[in-house]
Protein backbone atom coordinates (compact mmCIF):
# COMPACT_ATOMS: atom_id res chain seq x y z
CA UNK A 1 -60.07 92.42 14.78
CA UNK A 2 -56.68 92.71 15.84
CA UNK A 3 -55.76 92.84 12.25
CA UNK A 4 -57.88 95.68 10.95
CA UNK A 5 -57.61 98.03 14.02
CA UNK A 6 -53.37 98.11 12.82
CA UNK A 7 -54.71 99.18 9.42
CA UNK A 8 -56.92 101.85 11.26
CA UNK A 9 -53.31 103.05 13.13
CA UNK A 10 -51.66 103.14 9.87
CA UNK A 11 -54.39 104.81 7.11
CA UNK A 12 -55.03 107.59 10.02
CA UNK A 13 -58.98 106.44 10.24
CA UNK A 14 -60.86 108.17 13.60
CA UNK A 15 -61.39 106.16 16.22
CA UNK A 16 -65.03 106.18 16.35
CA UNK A 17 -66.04 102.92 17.89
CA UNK A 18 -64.95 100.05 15.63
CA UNK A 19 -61.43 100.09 17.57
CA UNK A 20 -61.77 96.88 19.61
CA UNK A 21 -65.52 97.23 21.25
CA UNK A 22 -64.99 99.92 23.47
CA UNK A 23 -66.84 102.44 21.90
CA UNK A 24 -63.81 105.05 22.27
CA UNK A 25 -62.62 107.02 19.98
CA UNK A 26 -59.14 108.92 19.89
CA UNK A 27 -55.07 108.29 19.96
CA UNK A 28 -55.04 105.95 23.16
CA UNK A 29 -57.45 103.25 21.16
CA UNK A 30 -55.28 103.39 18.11
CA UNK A 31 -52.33 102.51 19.90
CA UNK A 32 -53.68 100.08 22.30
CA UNK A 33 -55.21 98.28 19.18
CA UNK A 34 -52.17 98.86 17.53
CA UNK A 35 -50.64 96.33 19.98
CA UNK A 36 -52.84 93.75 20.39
CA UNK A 37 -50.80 91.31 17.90
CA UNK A 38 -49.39 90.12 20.96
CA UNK A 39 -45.53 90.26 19.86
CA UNK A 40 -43.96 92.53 17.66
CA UNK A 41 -45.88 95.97 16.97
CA UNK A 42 -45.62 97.27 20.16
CA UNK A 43 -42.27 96.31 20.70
CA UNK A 44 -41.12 98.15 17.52
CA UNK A 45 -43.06 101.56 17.98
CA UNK A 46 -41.35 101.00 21.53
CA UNK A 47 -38.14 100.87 20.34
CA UNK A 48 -38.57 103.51 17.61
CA UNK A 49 -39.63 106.00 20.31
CA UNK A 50 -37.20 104.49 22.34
CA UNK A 51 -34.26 105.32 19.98
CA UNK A 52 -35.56 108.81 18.73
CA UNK A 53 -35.62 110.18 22.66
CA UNK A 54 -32.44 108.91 22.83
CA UNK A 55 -31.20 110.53 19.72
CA UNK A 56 -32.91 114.28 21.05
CA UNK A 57 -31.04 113.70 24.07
CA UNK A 58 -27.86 113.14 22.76
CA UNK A 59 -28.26 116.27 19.83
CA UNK A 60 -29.35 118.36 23.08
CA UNK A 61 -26.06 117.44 25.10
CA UNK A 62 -23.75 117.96 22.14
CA UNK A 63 -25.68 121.43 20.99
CA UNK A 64 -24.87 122.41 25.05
CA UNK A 65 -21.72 121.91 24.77
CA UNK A 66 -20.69 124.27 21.89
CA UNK A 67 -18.56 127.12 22.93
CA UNK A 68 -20.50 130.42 23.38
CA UNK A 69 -17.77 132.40 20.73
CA UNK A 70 -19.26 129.52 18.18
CA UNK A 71 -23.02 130.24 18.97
CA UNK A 72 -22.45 133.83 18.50
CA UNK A 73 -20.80 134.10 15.23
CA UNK A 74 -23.48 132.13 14.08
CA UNK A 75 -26.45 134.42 15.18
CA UNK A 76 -24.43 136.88 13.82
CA UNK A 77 -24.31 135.81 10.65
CA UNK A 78 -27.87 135.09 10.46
CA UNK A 79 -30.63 137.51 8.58
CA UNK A 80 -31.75 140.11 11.15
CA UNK A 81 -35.36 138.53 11.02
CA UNK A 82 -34.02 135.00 12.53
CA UNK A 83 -32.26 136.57 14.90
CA UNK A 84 -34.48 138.76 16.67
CA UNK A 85 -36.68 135.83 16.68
CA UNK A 86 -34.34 133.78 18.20
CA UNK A 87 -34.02 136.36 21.12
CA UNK A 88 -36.50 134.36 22.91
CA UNK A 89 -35.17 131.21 23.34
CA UNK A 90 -33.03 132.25 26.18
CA UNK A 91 -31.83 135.52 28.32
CA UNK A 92 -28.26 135.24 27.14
CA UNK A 93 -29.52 135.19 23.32
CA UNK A 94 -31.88 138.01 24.35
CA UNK A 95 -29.24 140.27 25.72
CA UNK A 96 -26.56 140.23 22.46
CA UNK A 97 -28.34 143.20 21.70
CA UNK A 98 -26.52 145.16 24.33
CA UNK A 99 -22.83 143.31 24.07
CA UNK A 100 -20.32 145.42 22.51
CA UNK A 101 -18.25 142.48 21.87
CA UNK A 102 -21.24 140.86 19.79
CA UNK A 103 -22.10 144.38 17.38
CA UNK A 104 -18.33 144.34 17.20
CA UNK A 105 -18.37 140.87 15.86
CA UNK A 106 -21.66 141.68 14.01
CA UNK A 107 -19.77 144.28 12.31
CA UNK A 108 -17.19 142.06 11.11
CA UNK A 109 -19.53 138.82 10.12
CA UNK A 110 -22.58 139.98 9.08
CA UNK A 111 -23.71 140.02 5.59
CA UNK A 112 -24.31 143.74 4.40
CA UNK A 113 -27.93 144.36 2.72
CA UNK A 114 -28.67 146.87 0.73
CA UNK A 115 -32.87 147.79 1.43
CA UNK A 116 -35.04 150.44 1.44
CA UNK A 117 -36.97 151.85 4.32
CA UNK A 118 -40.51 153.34 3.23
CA UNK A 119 -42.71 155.37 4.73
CA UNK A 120 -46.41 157.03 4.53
CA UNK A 121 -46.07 160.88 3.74
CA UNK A 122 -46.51 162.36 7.42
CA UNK A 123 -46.32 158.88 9.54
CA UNK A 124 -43.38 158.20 11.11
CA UNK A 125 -44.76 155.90 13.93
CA UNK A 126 -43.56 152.63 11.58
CA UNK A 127 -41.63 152.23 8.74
CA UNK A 128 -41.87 149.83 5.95
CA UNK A 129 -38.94 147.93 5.25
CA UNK A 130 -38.23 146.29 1.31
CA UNK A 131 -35.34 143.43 1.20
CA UNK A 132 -34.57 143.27 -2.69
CA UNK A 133 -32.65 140.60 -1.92
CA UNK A 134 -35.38 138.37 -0.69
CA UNK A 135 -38.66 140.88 -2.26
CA UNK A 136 -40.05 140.57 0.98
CA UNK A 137 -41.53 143.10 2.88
CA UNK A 138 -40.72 143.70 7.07
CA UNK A 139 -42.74 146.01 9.31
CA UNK A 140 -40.27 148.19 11.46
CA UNK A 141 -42.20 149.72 14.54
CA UNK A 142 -41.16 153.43 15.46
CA UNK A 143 -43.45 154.32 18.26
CA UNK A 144 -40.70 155.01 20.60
CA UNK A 145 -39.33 158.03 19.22
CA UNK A 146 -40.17 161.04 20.45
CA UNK A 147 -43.34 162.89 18.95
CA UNK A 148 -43.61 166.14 16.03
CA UNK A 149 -40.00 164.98 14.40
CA UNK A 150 -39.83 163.47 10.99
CA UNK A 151 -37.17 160.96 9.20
CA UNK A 152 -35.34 163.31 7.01
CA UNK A 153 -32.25 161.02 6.22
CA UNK A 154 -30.41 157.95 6.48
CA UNK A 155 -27.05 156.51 5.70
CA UNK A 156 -25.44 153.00 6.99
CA UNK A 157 -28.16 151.51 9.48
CA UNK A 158 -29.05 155.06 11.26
CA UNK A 159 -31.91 157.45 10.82
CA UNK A 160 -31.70 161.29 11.60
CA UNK A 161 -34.79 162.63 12.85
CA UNK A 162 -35.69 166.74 12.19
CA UNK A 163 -39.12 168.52 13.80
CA UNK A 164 -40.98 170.20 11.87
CA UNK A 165 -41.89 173.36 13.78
CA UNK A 166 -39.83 175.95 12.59
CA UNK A 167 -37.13 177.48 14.22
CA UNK A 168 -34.00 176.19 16.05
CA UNK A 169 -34.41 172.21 14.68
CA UNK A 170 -34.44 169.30 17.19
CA UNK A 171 -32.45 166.24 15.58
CA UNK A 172 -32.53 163.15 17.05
CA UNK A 173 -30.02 159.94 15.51
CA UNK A 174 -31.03 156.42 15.80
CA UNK A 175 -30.41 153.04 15.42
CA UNK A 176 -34.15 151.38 14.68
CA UNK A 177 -32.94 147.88 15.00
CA UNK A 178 -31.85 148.61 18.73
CA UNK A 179 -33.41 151.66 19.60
CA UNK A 180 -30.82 153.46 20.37
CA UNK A 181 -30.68 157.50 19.85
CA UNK A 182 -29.63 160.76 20.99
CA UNK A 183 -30.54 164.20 20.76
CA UNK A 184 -27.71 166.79 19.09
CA UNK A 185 -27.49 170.14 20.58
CA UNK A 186 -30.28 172.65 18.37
CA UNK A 187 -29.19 174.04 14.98
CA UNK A 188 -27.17 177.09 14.78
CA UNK A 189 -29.94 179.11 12.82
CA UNK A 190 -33.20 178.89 12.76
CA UNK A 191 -35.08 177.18 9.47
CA UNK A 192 -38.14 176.00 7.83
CA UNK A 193 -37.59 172.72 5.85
CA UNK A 194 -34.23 172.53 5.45
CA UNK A 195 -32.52 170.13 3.07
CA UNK A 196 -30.57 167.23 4.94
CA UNK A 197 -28.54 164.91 4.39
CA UNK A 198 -26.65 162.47 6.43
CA UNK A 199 -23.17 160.39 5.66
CA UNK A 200 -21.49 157.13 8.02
CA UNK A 201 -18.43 156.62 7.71
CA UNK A 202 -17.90 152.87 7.53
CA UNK A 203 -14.46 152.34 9.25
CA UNK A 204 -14.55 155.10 12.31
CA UNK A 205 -18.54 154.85 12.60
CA UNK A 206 -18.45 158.08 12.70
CA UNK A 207 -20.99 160.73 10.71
CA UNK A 208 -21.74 164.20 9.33
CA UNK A 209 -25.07 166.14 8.89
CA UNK A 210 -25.76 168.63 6.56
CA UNK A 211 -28.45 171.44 6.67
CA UNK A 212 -28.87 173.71 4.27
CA UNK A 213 -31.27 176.38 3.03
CA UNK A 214 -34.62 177.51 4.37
CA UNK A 215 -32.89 180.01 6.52
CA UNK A 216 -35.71 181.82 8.50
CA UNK A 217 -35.28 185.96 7.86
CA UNK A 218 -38.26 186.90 9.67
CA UNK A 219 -41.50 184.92 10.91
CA UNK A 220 -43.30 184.97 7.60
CA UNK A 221 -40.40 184.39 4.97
CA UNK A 222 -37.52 181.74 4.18
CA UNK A 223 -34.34 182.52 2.09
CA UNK A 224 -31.36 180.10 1.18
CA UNK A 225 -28.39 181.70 2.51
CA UNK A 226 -26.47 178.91 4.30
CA UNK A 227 -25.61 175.84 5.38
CA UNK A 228 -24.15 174.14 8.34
CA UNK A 229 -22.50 170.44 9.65
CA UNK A 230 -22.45 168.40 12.57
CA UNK A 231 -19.51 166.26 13.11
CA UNK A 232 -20.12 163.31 15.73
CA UNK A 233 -15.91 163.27 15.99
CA UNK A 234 -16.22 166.85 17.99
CA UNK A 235 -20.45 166.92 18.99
CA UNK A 236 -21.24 169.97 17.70
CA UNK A 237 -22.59 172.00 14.69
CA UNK A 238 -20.37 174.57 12.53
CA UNK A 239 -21.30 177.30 9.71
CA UNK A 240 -20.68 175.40 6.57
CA UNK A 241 -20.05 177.31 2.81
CA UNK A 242 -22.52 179.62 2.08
CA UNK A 243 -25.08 178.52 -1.14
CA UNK A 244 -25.04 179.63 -4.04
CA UNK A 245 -27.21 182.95 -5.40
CA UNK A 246 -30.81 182.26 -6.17
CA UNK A 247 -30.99 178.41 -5.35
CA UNK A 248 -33.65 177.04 -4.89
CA UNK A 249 -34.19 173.62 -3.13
CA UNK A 250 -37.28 172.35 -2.78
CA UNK A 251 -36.93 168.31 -2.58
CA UNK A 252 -35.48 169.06 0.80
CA UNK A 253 -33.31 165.65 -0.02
CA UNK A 254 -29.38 165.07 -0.73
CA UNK A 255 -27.47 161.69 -1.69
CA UNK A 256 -23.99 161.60 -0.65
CA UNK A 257 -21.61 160.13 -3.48
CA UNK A 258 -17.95 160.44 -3.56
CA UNK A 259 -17.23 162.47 -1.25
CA UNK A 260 -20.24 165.47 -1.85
CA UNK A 261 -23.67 166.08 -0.69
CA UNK A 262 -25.72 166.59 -4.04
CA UNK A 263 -29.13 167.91 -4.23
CA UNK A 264 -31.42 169.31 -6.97
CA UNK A 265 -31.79 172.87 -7.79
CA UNK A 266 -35.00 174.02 -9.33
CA UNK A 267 -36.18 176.93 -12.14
CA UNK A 268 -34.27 176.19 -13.70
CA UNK A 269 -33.10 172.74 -12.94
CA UNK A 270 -29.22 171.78 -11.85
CA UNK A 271 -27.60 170.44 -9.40
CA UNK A 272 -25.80 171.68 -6.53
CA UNK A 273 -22.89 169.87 -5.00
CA UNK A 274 -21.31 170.04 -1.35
CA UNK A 275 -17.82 168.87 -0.80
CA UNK A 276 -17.20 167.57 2.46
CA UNK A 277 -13.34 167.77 2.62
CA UNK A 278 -13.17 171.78 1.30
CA UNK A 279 -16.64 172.81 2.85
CA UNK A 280 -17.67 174.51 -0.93
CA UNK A 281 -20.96 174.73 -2.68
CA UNK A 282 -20.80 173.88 -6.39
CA UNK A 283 -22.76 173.98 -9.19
CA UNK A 284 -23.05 171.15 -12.14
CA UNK A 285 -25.62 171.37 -15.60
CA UNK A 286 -28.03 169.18 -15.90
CA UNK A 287 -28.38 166.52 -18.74
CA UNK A 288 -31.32 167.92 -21.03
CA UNK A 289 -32.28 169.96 -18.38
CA UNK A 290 -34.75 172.11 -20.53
CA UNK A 291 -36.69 168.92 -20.91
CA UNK A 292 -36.81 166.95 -17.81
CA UNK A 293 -39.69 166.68 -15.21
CA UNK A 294 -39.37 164.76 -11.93
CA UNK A 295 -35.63 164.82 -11.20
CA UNK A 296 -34.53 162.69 -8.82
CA UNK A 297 -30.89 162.19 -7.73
CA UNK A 298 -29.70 159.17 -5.92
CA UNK A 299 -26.33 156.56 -5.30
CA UNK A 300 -26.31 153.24 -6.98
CA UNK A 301 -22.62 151.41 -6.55
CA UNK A 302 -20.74 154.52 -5.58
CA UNK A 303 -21.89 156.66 -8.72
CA UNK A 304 -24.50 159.68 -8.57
CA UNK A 305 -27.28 159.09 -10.59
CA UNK A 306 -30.19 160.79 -11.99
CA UNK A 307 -33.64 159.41 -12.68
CA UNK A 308 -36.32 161.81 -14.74
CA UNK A 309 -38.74 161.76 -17.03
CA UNK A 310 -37.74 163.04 -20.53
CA UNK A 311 -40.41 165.19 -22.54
CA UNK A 312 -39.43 166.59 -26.03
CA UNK A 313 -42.82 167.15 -28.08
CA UNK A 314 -40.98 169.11 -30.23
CA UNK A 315 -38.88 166.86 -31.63
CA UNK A 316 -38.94 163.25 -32.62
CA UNK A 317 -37.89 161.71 -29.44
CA UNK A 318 -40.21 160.04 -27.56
CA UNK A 319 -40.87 160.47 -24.32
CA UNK A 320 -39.30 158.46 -21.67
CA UNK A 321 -37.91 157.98 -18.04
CA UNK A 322 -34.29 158.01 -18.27
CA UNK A 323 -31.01 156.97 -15.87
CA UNK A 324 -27.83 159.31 -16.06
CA UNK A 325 -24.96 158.69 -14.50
CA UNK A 326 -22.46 161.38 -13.62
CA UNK A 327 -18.70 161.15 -14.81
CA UNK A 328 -15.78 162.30 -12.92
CA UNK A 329 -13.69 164.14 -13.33
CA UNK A 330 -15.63 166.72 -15.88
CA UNK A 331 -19.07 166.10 -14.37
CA UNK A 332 -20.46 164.69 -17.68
CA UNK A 333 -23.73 163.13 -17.64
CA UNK A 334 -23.77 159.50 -19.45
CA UNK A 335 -27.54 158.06 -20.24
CA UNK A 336 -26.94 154.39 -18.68
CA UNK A 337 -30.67 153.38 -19.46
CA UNK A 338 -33.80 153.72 -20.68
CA UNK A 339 -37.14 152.87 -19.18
CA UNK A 340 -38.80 150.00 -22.36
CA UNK A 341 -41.42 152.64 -24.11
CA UNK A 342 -44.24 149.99 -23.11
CA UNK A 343 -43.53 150.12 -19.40
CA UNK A 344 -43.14 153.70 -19.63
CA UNK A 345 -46.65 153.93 -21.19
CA UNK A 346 -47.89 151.78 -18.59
CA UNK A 347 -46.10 154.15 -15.97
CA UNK A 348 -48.03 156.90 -16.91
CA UNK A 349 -51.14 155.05 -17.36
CA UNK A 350 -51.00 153.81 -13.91
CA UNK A 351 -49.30 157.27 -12.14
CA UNK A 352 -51.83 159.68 -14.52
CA UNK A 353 -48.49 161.21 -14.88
CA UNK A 354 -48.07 162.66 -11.38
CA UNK A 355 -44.74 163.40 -9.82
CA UNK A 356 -42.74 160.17 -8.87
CA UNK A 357 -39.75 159.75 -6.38
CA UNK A 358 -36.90 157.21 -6.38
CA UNK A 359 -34.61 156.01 -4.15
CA UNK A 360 -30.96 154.53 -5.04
CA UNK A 361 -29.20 152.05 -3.13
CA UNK A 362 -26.58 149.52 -4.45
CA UNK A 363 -27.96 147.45 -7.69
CA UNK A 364 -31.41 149.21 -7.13
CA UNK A 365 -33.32 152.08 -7.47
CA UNK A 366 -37.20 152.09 -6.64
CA UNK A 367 -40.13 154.48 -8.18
CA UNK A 368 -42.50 154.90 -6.05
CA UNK A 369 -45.58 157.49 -7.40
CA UNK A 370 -47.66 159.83 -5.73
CA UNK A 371 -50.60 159.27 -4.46
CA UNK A 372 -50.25 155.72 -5.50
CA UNK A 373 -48.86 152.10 -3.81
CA UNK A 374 -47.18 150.39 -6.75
CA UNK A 375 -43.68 150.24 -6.52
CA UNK A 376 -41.57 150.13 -9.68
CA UNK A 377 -37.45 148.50 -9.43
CA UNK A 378 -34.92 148.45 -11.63
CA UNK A 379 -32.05 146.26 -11.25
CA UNK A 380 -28.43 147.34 -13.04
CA UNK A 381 -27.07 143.85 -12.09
CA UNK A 382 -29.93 142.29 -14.14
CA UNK A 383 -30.87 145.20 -16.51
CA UNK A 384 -34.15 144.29 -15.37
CA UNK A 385 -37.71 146.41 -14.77
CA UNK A 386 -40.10 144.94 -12.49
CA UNK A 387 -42.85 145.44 -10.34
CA UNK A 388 -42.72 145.27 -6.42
CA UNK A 389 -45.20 142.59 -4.73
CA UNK A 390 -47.73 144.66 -2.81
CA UNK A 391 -46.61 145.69 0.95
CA UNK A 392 -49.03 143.91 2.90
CA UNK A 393 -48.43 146.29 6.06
CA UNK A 394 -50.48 149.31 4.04
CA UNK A 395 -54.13 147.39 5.20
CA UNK A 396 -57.25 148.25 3.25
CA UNK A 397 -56.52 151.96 1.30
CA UNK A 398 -59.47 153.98 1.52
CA UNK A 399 -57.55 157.29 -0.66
CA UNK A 400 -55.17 156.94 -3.16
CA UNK A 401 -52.96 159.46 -1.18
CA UNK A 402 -52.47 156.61 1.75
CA UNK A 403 -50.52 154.14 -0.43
CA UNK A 404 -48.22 156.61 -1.82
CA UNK A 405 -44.63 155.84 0.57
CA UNK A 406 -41.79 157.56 0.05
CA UNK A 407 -38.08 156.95 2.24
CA UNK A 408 -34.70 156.19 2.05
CA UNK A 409 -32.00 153.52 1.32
CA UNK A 410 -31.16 151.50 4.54
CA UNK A 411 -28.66 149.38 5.68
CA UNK A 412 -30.41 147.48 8.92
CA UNK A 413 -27.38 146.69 11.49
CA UNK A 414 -26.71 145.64 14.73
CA UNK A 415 -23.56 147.42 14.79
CA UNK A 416 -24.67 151.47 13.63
CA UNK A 417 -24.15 153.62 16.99
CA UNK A 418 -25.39 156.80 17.19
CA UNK A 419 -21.86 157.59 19.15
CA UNK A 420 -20.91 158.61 21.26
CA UNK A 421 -23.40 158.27 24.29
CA UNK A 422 -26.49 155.74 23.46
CA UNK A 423 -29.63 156.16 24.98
CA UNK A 424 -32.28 153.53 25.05
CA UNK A 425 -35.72 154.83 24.49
């Protein structure tokens, strides 16, 4: 009997009743049959216990023992998932979120990521977060900021925040990751739906916002006259350049490339450029701009680049989405790729040729279409087209228009302040 209740133990079997007569079931009959040899099975699972408590005890009392400076540099290093699940285990781990000394060696350590944030048109309350790296998908809650404002840019781990009433514009800066933010004194004139955009400097952590266009000239109408920039260094807004005659900007978007704040101009289409250092508007042709629909401008590696849709019935050139890069000094355009024709067909098969919008950051840039929740990459490292996996935040979709997301490239770090004075929300 003795025999077969071991083989019981070992094959897993339940413990009905045939374990030794006592009609028992469960864990405590398994062992205690287990052991009935009379000599050496008990002994050993003894001992095997014995030695693996032992071991624990000893891998506890050397982890214990590492200095603190060691433990840090390695949450540090680790993916921003892992460690704010690791913020748990203890109050010290818990508060590194709030150590200058740990975002200043986060800033040093950590790996940099290049993601995008996404959001619903309208809903700002959580934001959708894409790691290329990994093609995974992270849900980023935004319930704590404040109500009626809208995520109008981003740039190295921060988020500005614009309402939308119009008038005098709120704008509110924020780290996501730590919830930090702060409220900038109110625009210097008052505006509809300004265009915005938003550039970190990496070494002084510093930033500048731009806000142009959409000047209000009475209650009922909107004109783009000028433009003006906060500078974090001094806290407080100044009249920038004055734009151009007869722009027009509706995307409301910039991307900040060597130095400039670029941003479409429509009817007809070009592009309007903002230099930083002299405080000048610009304006630059666009590559076969009788032809395009859907421009989109954004920053892959450094380089401004343009992403449209190419449509020449008249001549034999089929159509096509298209990448341009733009060449400095001359501001040349230079076609760096070509969506494949089949994809492209597929595309518009799946988008019923609606309006798409892209976002550029490092290797990537993602299509995303309206009124739609596929996802479209392409990868310059890998010259490669492809298809994101689903986001599995969006739930069931009951309209087409609730799976369209559009947002910006993101940086998630520790160590983006909204400087100078941090307010948890």
């Amino acid at each position: 009997m003795a025999a077969a209740q071991r083989l019981q133990l070992m094959e897993g079997g339940g413990g009905g009743g045939g374990g030794g007569g006592t009609g028992g079931g469960g864990t405590q009959n398994k062992i205690t049959g287990g052991g009935g040899d009379g000599d050496s099975g008990g002994g050993t699972v003894f001992a095997h216990h014995h030695y693996h408590h032992h071991q624990a005890l000893l891998e506890e009392r050397l982890w214990s023992q590492l200095p603190e400076k060691l433990v840090d540099r390695v949450l540090a290093m680790l993916p921003l998932p892992s460690f704010f699940r690791l913020r748990v285990v203890c109050k010290r781990w818990y508060s590194l979120l709030f150590s200058d000394s740990f975002l200043e060696l986060s800033s040093r350590v950590a790996p940099s990521r290049h993601c995008f944030l996404l959001f619903r048109p309208g809903v700002w309350s959580q934001g959708f977060l894409f790691d290329p790296g990994e093609r995974s998908w992270h849900l980023l809650p935004l319930g704590f900021l404040p109500s009626q404002i809208a995520v109008v840019s981003s740039s190295q781990g921060l988020l500005c925040c614009m309402s939308e009433m119009a008038g005098y514009k709120t704008v509110v800066m924020c780290n996501p990751l730590t919830r930090a933010c702060i409220q900038l004194p109110l625009t210097l004139k008052e505006r509809f739906v300004p265009t915005v955009g938003l550039v970190v400097d990496r070494h002084t952590r510093g930033y500048k916002l731009l806000v142009a266009g959409d000047d209000l000239i009475s209650p009922f109408a909107v004109k783009n006259l000028s433009s003006e920039v906060f500078d974090s260094s001094i806290q407080c807004w100044r009249m920038a350049g004055a734009l151009p005659r007869l722009c027009n900007l509706e995307s409301a978007k910039t991307t900040f490339a060597n130095g400039c704040f670029y941003c479409m101009n429509y009817s007809p289409f070009g592009v309007l450029a903002y230099d930083v250092e002299s405080g000048t508007w610009n304006k630059i042709q666009a590559p076969m701009r009788r032809f395009l629909r859907t421009p989109n401008l954004v920053e892959c590696r450094g380089r401004l680049v343009m992403v449209a849709a190419v449509e020449k019935n008249r001549l034999n050139v089929p159509k096509s989405i298209r990448i341009w890069g733009l060449q400095h000094p001359k501001s040349v355009w230079i076609e760096l790729e070509r969506m494949p024709q089949a994809l492209y067909e597929e595309f518009m098969r799946i988008s019923c040729e609606r309006a798409f919008y892209c976002i550029g950051h490092g290797n990537y840039i993602l299509l995303t279409i309206q009124e739609c929740s596929e996802v479209l990459m392409y990868d310059f490292y890998e010259k490669l087209w492809r298809w994101l996996p689903r986001c599995p935040f969006l739930g069931e979709i009951e309209h087409p228009a609730q799976g369209f997301m559009q947002g910006f490239a993101f940086s998630p770090r520790l160590d983006a302040f909204v400087y100078p004075n941090m307010i948890c929300c």
